[in-house]
Protein backbone atom coordinates (compact mmCIF):
# COMPACT_ATOMS: atom_id res chain seq x y z
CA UNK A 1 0.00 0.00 0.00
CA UNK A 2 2.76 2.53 1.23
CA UNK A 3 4.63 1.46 -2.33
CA UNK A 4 1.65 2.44 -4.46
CA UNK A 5 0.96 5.57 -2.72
CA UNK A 6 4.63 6.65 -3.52
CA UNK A 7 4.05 5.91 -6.86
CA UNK A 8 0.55 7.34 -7.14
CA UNK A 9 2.86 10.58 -5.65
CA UNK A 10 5.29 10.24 -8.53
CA UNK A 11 2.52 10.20 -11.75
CA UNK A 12 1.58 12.88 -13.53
CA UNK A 13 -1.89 11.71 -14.09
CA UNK A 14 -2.09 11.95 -10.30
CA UNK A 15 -1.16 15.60 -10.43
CA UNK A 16 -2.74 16.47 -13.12
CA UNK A 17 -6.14 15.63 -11.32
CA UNK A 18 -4.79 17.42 -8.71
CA UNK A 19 -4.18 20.78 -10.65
CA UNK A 20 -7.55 20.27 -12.12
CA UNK A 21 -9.47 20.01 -8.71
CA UNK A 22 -7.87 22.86 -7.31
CA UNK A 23 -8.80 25.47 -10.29
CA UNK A 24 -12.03 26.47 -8.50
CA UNK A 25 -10.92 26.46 -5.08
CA UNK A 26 -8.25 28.40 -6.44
CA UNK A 27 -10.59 31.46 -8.30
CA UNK A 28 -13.07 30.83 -4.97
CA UNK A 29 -10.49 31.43 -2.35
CA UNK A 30 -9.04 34.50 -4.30
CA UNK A 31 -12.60 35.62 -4.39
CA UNK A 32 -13.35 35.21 -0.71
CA UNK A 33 -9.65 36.84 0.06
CA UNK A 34 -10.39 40.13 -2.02
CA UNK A 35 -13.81 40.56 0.12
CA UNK A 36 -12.46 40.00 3.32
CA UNK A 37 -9.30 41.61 2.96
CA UNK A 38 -11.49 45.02 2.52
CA UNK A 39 -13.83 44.18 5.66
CA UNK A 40 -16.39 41.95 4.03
CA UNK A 41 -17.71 38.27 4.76
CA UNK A 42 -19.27 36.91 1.57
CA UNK A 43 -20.95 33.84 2.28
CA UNK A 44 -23.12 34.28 -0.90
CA UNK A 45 -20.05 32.36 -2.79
CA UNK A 46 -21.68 28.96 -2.85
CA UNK A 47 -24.67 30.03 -4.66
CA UNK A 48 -22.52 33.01 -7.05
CA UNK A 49 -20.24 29.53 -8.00
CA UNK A 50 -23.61 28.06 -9.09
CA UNK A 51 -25.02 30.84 -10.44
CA UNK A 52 -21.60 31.54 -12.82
CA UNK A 53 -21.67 27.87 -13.56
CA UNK A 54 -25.05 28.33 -14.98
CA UNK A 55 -24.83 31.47 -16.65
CA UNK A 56 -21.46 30.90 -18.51
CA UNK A 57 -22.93 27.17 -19.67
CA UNK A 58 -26.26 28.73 -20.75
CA UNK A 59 -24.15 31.18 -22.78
CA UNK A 60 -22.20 28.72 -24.30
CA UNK A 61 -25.30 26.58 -25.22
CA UNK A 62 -27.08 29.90 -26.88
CA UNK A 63 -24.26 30.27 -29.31
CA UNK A 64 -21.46 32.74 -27.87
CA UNK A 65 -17.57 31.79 -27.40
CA UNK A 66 -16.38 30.35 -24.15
CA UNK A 67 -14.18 33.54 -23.15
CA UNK A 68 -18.11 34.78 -23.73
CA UNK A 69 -19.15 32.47 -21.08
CA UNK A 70 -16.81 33.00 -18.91
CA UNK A 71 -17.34 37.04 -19.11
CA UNK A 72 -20.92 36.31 -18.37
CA UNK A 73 -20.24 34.38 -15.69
CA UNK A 74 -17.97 37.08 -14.08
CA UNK A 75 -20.41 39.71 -14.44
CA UNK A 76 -23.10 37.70 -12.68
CA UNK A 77 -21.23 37.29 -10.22
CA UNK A 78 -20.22 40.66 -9.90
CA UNK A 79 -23.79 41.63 -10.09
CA UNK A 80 -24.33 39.72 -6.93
CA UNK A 81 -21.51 40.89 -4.64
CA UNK A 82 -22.64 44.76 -5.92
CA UNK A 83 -26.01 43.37 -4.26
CA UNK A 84 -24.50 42.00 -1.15
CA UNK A 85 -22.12 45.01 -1.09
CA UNK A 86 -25.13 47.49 -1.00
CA UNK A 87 -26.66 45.61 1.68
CA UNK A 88 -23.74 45.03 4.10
CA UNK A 89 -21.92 48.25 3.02
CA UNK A 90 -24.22 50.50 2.65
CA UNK A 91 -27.29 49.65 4.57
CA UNK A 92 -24.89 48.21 7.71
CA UNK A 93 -26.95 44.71 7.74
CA UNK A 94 -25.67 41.41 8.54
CA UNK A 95 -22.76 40.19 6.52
CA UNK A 96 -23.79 36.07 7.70
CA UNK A 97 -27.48 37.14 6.57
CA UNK A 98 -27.04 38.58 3.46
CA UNK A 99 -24.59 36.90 2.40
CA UNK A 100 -26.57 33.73 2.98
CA UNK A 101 -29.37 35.44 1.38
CA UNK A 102 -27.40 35.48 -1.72
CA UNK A 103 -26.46 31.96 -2.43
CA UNK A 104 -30.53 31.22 -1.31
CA UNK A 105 -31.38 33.65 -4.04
CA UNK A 106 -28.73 33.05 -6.43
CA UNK A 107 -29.21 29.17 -6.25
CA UNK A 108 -32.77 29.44 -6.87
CA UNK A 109 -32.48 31.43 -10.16
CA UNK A 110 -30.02 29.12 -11.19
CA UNK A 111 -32.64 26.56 -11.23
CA UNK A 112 -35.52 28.34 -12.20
CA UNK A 113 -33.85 29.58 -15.52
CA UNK A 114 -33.09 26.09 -15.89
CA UNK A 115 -36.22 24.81 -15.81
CA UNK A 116 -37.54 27.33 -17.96
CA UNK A 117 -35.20 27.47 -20.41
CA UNK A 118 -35.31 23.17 -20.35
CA UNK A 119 -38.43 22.65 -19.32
CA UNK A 120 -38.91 19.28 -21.43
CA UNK A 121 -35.28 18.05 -21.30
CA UNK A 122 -34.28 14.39 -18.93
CA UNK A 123 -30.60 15.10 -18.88
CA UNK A 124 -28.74 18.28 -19.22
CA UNK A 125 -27.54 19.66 -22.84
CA UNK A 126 -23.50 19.47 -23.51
CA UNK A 127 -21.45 21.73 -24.83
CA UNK A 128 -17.97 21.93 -26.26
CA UNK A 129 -15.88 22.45 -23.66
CA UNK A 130 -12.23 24.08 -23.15
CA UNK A 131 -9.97 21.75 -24.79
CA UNK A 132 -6.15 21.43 -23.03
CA UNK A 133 -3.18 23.41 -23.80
CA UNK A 134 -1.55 20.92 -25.70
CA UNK A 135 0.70 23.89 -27.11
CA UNK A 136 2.70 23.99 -23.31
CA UNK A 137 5.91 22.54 -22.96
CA UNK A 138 4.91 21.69 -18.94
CA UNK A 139 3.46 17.96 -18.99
CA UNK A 140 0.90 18.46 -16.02
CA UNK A 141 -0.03 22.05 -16.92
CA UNK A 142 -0.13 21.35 -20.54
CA UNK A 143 -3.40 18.66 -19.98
CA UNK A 144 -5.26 21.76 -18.34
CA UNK A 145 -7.23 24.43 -19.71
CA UNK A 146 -6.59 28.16 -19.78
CA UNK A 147 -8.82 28.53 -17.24
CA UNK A 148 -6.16 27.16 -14.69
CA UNK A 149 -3.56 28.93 -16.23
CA UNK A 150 -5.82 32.03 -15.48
CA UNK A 151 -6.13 30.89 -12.03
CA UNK A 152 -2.55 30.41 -11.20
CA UNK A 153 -1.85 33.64 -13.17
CA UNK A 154 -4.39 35.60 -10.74
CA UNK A 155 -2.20 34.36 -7.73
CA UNK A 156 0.67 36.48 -8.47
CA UNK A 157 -1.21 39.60 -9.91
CA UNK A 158 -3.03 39.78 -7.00
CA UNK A 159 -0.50 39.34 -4.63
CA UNK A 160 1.67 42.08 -5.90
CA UNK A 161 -1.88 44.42 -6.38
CA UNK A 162 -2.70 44.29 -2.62
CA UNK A 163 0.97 44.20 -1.40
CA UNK A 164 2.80 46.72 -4.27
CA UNK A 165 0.33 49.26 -5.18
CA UNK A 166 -1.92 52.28 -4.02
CA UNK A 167 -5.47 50.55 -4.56
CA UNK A 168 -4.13 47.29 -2.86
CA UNK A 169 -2.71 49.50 -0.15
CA UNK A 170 -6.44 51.53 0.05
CA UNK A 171 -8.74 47.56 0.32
CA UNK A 172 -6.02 46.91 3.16
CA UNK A 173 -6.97 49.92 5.13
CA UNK A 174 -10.37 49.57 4.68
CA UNK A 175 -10.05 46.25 6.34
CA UNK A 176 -7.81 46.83 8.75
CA UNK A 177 -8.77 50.69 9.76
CA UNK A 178 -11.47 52.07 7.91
CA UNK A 179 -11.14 55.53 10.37
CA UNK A 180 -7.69 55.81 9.08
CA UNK A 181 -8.63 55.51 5.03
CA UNK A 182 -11.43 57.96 5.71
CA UNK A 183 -8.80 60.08 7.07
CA UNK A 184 -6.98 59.92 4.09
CA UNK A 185 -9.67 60.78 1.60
CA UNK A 186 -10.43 57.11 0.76
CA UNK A 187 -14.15 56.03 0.10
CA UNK A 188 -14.87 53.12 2.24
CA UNK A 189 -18.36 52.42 1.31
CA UNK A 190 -16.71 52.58 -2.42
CA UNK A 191 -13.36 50.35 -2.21
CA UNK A 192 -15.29 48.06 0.09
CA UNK A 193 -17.97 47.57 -2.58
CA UNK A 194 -15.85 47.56 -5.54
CA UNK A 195 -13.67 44.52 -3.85
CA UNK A 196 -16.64 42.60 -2.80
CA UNK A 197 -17.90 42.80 -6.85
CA UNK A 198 -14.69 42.07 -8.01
CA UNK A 199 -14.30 38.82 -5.23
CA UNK A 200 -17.67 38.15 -6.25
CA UNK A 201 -16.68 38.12 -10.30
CA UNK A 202 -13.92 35.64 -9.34
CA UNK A 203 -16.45 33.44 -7.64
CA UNK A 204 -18.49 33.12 -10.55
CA UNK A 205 -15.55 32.41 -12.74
CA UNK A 206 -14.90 29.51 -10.32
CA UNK A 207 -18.45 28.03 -10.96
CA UNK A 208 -17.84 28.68 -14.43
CA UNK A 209 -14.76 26.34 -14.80
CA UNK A 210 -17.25 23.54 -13.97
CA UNK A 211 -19.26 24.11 -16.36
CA UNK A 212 -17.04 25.51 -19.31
CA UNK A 213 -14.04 23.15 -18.35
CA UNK A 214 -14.16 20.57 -15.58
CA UNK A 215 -17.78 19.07 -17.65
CA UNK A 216 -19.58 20.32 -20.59
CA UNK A 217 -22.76 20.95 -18.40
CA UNK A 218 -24.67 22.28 -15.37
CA UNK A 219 -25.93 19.82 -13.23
CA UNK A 220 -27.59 20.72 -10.36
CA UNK A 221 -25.64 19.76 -6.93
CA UNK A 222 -22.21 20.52 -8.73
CA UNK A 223 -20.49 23.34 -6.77
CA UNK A 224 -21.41 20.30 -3.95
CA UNK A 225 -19.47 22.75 -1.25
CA UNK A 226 -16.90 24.04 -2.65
CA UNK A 227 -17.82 27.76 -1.68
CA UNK A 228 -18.20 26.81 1.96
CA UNK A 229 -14.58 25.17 1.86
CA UNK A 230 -12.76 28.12 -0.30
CA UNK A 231 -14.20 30.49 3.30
CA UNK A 232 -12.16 28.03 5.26
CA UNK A 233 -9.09 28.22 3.31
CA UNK A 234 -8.42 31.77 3.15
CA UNK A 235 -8.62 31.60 7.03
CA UNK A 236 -5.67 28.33 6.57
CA UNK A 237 -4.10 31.07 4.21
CA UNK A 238 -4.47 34.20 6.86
CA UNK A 239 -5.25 36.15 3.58
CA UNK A 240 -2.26 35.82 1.88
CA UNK A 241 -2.75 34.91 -1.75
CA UNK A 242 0.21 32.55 -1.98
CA UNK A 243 -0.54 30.56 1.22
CA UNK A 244 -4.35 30.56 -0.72
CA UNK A 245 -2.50 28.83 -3.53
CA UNK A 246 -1.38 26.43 -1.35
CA UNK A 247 -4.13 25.72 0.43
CA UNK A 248 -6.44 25.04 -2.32
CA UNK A 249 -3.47 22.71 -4.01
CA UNK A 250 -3.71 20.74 -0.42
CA UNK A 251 -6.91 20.12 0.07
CA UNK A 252 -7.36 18.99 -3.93
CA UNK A 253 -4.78 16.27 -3.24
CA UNK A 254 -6.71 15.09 -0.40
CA UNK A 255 -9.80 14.37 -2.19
CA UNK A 256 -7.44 13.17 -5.55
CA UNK A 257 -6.15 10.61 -3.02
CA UNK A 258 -8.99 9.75 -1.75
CA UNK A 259 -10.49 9.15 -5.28
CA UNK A 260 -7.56 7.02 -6.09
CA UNK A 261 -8.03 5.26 -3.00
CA UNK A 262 -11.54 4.15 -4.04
CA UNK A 263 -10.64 3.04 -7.34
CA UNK A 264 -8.05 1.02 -6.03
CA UNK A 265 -10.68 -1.16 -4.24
CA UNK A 266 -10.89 0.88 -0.84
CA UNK A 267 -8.12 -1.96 1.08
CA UNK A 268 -6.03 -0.78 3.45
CA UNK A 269 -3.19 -2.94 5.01
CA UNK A 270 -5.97 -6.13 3.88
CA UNK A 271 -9.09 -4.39 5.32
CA UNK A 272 -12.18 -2.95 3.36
CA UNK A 273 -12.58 0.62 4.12
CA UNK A 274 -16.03 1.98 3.46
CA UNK A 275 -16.35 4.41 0.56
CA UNK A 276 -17.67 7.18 3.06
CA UNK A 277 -13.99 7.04 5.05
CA UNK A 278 -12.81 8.23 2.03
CA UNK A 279 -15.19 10.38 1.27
CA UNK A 280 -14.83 12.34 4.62
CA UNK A 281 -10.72 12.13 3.95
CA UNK A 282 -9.94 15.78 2.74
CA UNK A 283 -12.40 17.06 4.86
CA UNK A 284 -11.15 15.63 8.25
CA UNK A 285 -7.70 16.52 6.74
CA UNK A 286 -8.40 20.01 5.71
CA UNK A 287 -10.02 20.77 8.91
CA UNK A 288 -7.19 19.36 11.24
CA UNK A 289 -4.98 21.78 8.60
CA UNK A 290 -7.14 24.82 9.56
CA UNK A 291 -6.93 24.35 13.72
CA UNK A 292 -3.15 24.36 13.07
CA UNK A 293 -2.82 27.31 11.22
CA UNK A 294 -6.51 29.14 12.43
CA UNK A 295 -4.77 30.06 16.10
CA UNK A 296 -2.06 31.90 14.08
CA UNK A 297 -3.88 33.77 11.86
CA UNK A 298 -3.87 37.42 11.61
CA UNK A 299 -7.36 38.62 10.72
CA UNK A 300 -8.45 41.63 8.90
CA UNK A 301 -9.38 43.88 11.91
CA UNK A 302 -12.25 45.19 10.53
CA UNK A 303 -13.76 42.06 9.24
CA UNK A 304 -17.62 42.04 9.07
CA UNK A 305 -17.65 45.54 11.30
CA UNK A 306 -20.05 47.98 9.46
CA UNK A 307 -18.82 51.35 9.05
CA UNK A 308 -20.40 54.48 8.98
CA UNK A 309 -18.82 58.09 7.24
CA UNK A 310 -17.87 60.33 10.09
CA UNK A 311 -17.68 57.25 12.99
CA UNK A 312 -14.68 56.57 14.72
């Protein structure tokens, strides 16, 4: 068992799958990290990742070009966190509410415009999907699409925008001191809403990889949690992009292995493991992870505290 695990370790279909799981978590986690960072929860992710993954496919299916899709899908997405912005920003209401609100609302247009646009149909219409980047010289990056070389592109770009320049410098304050970036002549209500819609665009990118990438259509279930566990890794990450990188490529070879580990029968050292065990694997792993790193984490001070013009 220990010898094929090492050599499950040393394939490059293994990390391949790997690179291909993480994608979303990857878009989702940047997403979360760009709200937060400027004060914001956004627990509306899990329904903006469905509601991208819909939108971009529906696109697709209607006739436009998968960068088409994919635009689609961002600006649904940043449609939603402009909502969830204005209510949490501007009107000072619960962040958990709203933002709860929004994958409630979000999910269920998702599925009504499915069911009217298919109202007839028994299983979901395909599309042509991404095809790989043959073209790369890099054998496990070359058997992914562009939408995880987008993904792993975002990871530096944002990185050096929050850390290297004056708008990155203005969503810090306004997370960590919004008194002091009023002081300054900064917006609040403004760069906090403008990060939460751009967060909120990268979410619905991340459903739209499913959709436009990982399949070739929506099914319903499909985000299946991802949203909820991209919230817990930008906490593993303490809201630094490249830790986020990280954390997203951990927890996808957790539940790679744990695929592998079904295929291979579900034996361990001669006993039958129940599917569910392995199931539960990056989970229980990701989680143990978190209360490692969680106790050393240095929030954003003025996460999910409303702010006012004029209060100090």
């Amino acid at each position: 068992m220990l010898t094929e695990t090492l050599n499950l370790f040393l394939s490059a279909p293994f990390w391949v799958a790997v690179l291909r799981i993480a994608t979303p978590l990857i878009l989702g986690t940047l997403g979360v990290l760009l709200c937060e960072r400027a004060g914001v929860l956004n627990l509306g992710i899990e329904g903006i990742m469905v509601a991208g993954a819909f939108t971009g496919w529906l696109t697709v299916y209607q006739g436009g070009s998968l960068w088409m899709g994919v635009g689609v899908a961002a600006l649904v997405g940043a449609l939603f966190g402009v909502l969830h912005g204005w209510l949490t920003v501007s009107l000072a209401l619960s962040q958990h509410v709203s933002g709860l609100g929004i994958t409630l609302l979000a999910t269920s247009l998702a599925s009504y415009g499915y069911r009217v646009s298919f109202p007839k149909v028994s299983s979901p219409p395909t599309i042509q999907a991404f095809e790989p980047m043959a073209w790369l010289p890099i054998p496990v990056l070359s058997a992914q699409t562009p939408l995880t070389l987008l993904a792993l592109t975002l990871v530096p770009v944002i990185a050096y925008g929050l850390y290297r320049t004056p708008l990155g410098l203005a969503v810090r304050m306004v997370g960590e001191n919004p008194a002091a970036a009023e002081g300054q002549g900064i917006s609040v209500a403004a760069v906090r809403i403008a990060s939460v819609a751009a967060g909120s665009a990268l979410m619905g990118v991340a459903g739209a990889f499913l959709t436009l990438a990982a399949f070739d259509a929506f099914y319903f279930n499909m985000v299946n949690g991802r949203g909820w566990v991209c919230v817990a890794l930008v906490v593993f990450a303490s809201w630094q992009p490249g830790k986020a990188l990280l954390g997203a490529l951990l927890f996808a070879l957790f539940d790679a292995l744990q695929l592998r580990l079904q295929q291979s029968g579900g034996d361990v050292l001669g006993v039958t493991v129940p599917y569910q065990v392995y199931l539960m694997l990056p989970y229980v792993l990701s989680i143990a992870a978190l209360v490692l790193v969680a106790r050393r984490a240095a929030y954003p001070q003025a996460l999910m505290k409303p702010y006012r013009k004029g209060e100090r």
